[in-house]
PDB file of N, CA and C in Angstrom:
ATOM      1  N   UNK A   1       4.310  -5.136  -8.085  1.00  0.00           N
ATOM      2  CA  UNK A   1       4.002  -4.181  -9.126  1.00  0.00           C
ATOM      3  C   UNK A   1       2.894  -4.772  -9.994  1.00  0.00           C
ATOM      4  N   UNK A   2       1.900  -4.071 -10.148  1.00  0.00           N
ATOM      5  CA  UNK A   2       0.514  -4.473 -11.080  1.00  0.00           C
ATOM      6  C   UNK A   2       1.071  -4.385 -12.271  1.00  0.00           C
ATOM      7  N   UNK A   3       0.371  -4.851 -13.648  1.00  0.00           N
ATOM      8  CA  UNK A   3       0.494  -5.037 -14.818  1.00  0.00           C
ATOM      9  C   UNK A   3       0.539  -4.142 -15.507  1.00  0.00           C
ATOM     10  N   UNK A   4      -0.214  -2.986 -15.021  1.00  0.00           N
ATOM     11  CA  UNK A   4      -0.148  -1.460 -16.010  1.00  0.00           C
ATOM     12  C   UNK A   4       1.291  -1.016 -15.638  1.00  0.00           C
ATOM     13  N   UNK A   5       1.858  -0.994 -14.918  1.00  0.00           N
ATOM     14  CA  UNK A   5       2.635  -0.253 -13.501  1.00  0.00           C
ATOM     15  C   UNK A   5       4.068  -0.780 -14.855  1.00  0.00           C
ATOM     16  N   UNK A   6       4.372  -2.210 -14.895  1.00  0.00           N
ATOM     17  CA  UNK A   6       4.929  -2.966 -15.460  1.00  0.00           C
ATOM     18  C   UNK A   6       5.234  -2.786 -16.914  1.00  0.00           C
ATOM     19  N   UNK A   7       3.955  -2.468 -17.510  1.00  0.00           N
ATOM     20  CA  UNK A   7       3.793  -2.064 -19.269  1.00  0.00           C
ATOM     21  C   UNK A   7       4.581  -1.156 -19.373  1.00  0.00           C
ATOM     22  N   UNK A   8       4.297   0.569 -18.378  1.00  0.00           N
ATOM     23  CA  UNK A   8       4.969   1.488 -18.185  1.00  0.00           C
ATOM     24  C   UNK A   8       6.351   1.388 -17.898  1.00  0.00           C
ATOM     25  N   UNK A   9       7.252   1.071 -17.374  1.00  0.00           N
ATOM     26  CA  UNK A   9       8.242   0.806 -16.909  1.00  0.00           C
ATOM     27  C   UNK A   9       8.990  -0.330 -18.182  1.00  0.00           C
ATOM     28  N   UNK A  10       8.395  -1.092 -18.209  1.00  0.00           N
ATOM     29  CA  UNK A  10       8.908  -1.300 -19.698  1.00  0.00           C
ATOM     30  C   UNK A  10       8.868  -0.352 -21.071  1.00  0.00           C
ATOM     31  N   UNK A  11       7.874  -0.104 -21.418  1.00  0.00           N
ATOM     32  CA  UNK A  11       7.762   0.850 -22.395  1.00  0.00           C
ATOM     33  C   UNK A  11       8.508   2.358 -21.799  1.00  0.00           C
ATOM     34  N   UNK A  12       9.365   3.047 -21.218  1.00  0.00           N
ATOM     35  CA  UNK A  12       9.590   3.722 -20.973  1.00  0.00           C
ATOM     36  C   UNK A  12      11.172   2.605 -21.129  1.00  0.00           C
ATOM     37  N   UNK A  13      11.581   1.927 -20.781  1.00  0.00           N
ATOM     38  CA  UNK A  13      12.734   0.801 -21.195  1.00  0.00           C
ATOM     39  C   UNK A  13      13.254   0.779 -22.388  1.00  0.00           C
ATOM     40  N   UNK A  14      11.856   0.720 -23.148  1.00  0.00           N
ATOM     41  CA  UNK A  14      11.624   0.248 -25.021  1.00  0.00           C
ATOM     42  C   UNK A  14      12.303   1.526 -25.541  1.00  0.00           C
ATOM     43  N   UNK A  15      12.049   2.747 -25.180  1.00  0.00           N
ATOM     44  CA  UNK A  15      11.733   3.707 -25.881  1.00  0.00           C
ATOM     45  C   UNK A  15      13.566   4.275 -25.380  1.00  0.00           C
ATOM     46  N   UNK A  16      13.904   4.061 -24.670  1.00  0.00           N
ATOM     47  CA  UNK A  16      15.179   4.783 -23.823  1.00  0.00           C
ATOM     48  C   UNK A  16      15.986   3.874 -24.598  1.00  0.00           C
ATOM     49  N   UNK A  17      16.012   2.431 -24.775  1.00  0.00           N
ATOM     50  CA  UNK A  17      16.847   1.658 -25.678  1.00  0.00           C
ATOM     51  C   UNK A  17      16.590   1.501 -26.549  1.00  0.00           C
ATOM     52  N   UNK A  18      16.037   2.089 -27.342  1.00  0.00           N
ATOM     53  CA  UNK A  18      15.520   2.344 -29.018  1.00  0.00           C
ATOM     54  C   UNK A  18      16.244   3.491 -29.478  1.00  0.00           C
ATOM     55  N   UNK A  19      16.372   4.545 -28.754  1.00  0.00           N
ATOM     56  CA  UNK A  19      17.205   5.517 -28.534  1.00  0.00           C
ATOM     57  C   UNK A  19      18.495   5.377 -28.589  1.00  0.00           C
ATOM     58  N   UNK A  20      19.405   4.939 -27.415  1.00  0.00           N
ATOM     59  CA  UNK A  20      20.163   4.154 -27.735  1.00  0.00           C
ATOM     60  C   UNK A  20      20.964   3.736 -28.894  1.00  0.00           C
ATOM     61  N   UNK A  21      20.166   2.519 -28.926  1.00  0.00           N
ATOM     62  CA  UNK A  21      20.515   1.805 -30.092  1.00  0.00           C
ATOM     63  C   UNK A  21      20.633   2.936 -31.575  1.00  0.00           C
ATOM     64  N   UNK A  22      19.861   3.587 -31.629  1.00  0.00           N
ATOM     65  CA  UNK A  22      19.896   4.473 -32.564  1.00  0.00           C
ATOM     66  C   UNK A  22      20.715   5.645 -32.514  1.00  0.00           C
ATOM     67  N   UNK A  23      20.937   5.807 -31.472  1.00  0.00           N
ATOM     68  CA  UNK A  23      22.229   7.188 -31.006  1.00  0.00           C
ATOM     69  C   UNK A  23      23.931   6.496 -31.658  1.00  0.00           C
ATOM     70  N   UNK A  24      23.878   4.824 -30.921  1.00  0.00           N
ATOM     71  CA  UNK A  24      25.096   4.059 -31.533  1.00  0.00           C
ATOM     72  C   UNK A  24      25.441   4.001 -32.910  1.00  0.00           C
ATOM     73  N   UNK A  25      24.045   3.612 -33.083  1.00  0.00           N
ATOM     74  CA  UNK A  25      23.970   3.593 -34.920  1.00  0.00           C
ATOM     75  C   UNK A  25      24.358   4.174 -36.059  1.00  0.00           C
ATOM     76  N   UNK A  26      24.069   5.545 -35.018  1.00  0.00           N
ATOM     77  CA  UNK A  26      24.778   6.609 -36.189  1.00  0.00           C
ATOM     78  C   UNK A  26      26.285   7.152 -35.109  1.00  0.00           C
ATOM     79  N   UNK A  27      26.422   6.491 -34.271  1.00  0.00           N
ATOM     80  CA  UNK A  27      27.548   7.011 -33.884  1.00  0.00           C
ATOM     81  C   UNK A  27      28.839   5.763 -34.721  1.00  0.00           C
ATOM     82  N   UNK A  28      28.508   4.573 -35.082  1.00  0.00           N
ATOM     83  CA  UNK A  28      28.914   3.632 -35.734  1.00  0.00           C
ATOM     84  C   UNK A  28      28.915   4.533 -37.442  1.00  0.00           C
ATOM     85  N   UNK A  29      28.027   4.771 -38.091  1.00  0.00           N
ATOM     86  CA  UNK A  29      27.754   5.354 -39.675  1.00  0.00           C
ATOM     87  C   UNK A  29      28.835   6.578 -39.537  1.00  0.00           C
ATOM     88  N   UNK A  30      28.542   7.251 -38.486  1.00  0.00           N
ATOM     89  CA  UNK A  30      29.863   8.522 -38.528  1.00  0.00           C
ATOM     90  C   UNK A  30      31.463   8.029 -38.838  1.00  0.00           C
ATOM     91  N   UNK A  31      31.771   7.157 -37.521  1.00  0.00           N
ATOM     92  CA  UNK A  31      33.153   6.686 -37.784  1.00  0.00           C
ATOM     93  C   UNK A  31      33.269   5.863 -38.578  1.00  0.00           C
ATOM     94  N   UNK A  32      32.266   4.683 -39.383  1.00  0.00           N
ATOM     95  CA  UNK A  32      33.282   3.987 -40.304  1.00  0.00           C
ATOM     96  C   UNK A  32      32.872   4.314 -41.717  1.00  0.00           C
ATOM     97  N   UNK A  33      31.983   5.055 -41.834  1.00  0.00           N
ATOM     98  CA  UNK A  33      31.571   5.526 -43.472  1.00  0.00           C
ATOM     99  C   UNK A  33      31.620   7.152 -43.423  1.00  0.00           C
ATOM    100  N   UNK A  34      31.684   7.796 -42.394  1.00  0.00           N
ATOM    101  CA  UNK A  34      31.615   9.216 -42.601  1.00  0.00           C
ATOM    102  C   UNK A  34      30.426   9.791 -42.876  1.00  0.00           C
ATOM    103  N   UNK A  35      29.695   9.188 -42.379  1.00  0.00           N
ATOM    104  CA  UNK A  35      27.917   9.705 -42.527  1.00  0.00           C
ATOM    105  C   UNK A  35      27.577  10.520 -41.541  1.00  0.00           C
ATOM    106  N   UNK A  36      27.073  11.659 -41.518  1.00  0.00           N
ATOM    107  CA  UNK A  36      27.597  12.855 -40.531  1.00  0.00           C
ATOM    108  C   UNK A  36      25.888  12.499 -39.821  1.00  0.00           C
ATOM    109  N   UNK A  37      26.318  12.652 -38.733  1.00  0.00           N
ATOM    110  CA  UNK A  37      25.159  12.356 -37.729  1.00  0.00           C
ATOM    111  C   UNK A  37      24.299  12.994 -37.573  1.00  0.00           C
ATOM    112  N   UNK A  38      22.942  12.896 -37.035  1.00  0.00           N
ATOM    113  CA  UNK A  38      22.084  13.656 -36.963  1.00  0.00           C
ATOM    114  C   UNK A  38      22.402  14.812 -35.610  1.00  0.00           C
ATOM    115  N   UNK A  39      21.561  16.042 -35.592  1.00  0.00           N
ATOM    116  CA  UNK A  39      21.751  16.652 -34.897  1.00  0.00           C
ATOM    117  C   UNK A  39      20.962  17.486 -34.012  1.00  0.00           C
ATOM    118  N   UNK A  40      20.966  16.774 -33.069  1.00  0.00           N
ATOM    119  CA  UNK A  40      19.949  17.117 -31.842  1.00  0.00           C
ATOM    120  C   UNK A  40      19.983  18.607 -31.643  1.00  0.00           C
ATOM    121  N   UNK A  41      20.896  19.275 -31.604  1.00  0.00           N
ATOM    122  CA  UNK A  41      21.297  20.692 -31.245  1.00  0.00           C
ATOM    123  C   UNK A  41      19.596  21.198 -32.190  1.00  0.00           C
ATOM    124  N   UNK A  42      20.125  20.925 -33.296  1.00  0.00           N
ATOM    125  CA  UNK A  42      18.432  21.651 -34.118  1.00  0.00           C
ATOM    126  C   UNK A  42      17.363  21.342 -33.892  1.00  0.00           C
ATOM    127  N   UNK A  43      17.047  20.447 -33.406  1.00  0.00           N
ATOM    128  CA  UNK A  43      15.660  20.166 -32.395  1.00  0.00           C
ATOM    129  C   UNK A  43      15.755  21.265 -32.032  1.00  0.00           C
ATOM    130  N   UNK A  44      16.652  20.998 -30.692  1.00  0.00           N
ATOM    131  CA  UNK A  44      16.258  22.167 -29.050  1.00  0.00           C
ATOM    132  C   UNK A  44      16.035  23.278 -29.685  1.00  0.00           C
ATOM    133  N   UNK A  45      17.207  24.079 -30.874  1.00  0.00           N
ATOM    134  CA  UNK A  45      16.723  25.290 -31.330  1.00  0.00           C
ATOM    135  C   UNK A  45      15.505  25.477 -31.582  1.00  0.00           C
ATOM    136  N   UNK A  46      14.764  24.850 -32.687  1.00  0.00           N
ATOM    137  CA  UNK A  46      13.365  24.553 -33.013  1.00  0.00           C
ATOM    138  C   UNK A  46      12.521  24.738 -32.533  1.00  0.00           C
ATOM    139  N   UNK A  47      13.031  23.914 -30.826  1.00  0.00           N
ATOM    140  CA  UNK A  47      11.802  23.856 -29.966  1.00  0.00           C
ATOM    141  C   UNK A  47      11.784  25.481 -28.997  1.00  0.00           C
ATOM    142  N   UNK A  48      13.304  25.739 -29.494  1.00  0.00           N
ATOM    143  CA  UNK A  48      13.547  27.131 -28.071  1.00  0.00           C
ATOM    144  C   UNK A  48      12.393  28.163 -29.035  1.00  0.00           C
ATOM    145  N   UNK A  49      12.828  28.268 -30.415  1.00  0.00           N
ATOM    146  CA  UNK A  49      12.270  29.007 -31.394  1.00  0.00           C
ATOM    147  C   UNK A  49      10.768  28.925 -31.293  1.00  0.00           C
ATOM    148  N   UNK A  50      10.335  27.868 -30.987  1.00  0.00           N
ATOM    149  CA  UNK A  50       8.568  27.882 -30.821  1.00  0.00           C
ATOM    150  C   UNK A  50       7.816  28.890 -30.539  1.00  0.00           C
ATOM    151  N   UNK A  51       7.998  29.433 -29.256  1.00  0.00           N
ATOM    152  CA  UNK A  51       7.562  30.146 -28.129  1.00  0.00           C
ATOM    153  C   UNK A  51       6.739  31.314 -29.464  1.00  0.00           C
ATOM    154  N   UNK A  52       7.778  31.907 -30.970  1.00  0.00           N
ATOM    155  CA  UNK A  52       7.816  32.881 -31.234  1.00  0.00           C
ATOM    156  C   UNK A  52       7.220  32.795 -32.786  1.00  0.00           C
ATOM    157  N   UNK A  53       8.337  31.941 -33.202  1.00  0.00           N
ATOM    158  CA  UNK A  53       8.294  31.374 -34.664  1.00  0.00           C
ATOM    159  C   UNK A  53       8.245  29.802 -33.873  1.00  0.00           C
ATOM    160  N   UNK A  54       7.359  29.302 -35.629  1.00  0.00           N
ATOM    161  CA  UNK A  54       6.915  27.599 -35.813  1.00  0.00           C
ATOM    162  C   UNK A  54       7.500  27.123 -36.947  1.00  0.00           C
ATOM    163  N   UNK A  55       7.385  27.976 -37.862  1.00  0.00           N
ATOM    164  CA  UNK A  55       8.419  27.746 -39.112  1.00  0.00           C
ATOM    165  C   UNK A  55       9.648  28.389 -39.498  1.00  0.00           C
ATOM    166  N   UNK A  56      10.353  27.639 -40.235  1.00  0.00           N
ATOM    167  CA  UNK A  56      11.383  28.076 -40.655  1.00  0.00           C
ATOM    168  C   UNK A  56      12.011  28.562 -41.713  1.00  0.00           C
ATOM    169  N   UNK A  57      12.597  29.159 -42.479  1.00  0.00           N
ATOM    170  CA  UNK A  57      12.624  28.909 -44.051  1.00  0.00           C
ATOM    171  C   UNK A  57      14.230  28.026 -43.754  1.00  0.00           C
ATOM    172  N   UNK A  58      15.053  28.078 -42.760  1.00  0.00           N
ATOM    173  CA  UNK A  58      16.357  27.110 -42.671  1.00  0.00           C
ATOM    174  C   UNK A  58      16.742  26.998 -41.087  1.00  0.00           C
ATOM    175  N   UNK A  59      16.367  25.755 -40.120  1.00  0.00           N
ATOM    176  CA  UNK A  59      16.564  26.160 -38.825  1.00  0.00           C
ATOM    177  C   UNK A  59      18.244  26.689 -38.267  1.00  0.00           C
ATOM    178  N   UNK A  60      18.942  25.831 -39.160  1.00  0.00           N
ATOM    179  CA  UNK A  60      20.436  26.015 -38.750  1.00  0.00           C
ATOM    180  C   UNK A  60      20.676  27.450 -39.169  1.00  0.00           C
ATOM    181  N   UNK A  61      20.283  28.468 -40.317  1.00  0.00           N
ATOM    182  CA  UNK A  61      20.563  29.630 -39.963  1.00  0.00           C
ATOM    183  C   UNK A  61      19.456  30.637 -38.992  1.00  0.00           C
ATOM    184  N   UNK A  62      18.910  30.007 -37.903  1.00  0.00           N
ATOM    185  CA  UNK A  62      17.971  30.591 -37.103  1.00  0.00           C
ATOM    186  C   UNK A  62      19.278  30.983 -35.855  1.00  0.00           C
ATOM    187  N   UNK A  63      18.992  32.273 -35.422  1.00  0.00           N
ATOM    188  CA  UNK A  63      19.944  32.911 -34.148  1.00  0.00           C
ATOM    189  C   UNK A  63      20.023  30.976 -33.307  1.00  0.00           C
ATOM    190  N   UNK A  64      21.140  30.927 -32.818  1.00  0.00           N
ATOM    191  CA  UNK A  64      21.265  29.873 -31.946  1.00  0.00           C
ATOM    192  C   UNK A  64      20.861  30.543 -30.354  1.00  0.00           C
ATOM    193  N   UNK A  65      20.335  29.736 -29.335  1.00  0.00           N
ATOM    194  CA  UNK A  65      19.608  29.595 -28.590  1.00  0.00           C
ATOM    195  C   UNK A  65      19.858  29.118 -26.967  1.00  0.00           C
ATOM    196  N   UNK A  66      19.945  29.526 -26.077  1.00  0.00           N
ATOM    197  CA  UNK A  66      20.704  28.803 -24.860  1.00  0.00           C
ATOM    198  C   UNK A  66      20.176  27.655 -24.346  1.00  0.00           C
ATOM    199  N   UNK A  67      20.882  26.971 -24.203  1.00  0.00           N
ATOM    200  CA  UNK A  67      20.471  25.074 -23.874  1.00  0.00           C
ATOM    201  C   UNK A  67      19.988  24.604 -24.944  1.00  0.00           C
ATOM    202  N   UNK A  68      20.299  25.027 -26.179  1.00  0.00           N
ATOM    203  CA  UNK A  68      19.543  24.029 -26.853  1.00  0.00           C
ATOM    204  C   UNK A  68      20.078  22.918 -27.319  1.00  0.00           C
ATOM    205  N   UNK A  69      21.318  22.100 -27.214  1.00  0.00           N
ATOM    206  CA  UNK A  69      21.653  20.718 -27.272  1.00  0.00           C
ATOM    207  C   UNK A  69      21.362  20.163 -25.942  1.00  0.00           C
ATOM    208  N   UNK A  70      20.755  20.746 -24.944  1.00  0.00           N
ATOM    209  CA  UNK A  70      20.586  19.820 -23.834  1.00  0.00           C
ATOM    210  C   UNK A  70      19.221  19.653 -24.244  1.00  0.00           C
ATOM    211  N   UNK A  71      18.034  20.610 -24.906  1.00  0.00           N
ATOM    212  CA  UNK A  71      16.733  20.778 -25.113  1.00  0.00           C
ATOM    213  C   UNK A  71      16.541  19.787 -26.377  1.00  0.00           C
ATOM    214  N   UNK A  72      17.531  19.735 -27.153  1.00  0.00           N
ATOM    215  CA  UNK A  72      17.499  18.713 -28.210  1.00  0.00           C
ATOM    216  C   UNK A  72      17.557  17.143 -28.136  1.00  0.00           C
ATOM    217  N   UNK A  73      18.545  17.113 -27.035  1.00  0.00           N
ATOM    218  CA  UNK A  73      18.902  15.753 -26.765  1.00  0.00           C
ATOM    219  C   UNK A  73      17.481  14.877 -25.766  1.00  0.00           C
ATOM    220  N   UNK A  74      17.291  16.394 -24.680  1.00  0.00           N
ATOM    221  CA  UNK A  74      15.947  15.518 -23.954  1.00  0.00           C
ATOM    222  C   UNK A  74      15.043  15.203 -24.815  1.00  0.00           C
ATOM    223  N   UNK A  75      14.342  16.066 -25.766  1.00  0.00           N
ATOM    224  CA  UNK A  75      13.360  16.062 -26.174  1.00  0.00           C
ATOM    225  C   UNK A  75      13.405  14.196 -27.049  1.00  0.00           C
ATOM    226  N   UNK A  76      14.983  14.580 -27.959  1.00  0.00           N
ATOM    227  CA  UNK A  76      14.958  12.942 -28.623  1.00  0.00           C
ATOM    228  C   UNK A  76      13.992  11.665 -27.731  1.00  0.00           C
ATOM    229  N   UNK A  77      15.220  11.550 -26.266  1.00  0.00           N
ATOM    230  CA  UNK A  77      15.052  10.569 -25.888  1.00  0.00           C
ATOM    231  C   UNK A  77      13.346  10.616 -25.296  1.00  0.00           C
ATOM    232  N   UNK A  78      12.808  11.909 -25.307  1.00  0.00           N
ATOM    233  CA  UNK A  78      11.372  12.244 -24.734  1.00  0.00           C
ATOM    234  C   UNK A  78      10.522  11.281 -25.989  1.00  0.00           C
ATOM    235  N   UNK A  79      10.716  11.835 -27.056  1.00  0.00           N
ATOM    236  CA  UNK A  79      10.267  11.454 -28.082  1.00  0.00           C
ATOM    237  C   UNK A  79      10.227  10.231 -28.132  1.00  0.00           C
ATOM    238  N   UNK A  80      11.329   9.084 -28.098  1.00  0.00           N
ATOM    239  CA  UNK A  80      11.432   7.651 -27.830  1.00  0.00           C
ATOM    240  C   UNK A  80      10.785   7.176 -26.833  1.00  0.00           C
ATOM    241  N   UNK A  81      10.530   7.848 -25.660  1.00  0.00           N
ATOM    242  CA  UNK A  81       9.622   7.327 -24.444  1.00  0.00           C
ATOM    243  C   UNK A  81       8.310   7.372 -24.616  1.00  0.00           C
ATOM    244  N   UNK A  82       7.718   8.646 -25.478  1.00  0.00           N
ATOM    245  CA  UNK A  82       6.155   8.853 -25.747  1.00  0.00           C
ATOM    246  C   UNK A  82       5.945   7.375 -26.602  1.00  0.00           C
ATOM    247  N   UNK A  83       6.866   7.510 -27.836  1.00  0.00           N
ATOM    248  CA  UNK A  83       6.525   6.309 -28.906  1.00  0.00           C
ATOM    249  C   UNK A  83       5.721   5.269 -28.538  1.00  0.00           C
ATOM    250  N   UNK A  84       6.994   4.872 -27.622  1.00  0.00           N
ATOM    251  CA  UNK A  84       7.078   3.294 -27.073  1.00  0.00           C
ATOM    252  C   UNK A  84       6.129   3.138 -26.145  1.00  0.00           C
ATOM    253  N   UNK A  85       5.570   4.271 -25.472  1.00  0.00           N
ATOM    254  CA  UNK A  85       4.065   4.124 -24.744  1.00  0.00           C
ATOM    255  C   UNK A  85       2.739   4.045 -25.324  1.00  0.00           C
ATOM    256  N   UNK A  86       2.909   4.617 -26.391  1.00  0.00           N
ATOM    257  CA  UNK A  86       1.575   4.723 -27.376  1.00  0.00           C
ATOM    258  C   UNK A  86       1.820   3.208 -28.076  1.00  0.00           C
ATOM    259  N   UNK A  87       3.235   2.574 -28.025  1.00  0.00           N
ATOM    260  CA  UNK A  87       2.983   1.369 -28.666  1.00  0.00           C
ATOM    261  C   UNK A  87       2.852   0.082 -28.004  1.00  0.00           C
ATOM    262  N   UNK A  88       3.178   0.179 -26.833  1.00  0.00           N
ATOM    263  CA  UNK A  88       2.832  -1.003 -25.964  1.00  0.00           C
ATOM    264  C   UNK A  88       0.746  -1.582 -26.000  1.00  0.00           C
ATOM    265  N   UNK A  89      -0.079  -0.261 -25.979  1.00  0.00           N
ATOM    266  CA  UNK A  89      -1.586  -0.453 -26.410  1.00  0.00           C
ATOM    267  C   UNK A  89      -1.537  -1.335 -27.494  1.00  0.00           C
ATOM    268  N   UNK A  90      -0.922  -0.793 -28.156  1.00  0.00           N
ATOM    269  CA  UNK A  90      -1.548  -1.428 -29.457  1.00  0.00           C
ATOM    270  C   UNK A  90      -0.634  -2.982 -29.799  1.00  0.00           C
ATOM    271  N   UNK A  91      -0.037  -2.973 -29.081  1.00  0.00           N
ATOM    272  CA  UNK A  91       0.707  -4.060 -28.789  1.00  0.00           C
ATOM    273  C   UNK A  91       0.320  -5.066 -28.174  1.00  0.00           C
ATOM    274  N   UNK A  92      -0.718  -5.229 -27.635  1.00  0.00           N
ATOM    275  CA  UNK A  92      -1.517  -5.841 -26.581  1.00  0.00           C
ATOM    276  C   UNK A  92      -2.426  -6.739 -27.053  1.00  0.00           C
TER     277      UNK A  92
END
């Protein structure tokens, strides 16, 4: 495996266990302090909502949306994979 090949595959690593770690984090803040977790479900809505509307005046009272905790959850860990690729460059 060449060196770019390698960066990628790591940084796609970085970004999936950054995730992670941060999914635990607040899955840890929920159960021992009661800190109510974030919630992916309103992404996916957000993102299902795009197509039509971009803004919101409140997303959680926006009609709910089909797949959108599966559309929420990819997008997170999507989001953690772009990061960590744009940061391996500058990392260099």
């Amino acid at each position: 495996m060449n060196t770019e090949a390698r960066h990628v595959v790591c940084a796609v690593g970085m970004g999936i266990g950054a995730c992670l770690i941060m999914d635990f984090w607040n899955l840890f803040l929920k159960r021992t302090f009661g800190i109510p977790s974030l919630n992916y479900c309103l992404l996916g809505r957000w993102i299902r909502h795009m197509p039509g509307t971009f803004r919101h005046a409140s997303i959680a009272g926006a009609p709910r949306k089909v797949f959108e905790c599966t559309i929420g959850w990819m997008a997170h860990y999507t989001i953690g994979v772009v990061l960590a690729l744009a940061f391996v460059p500058l990392a260099r």
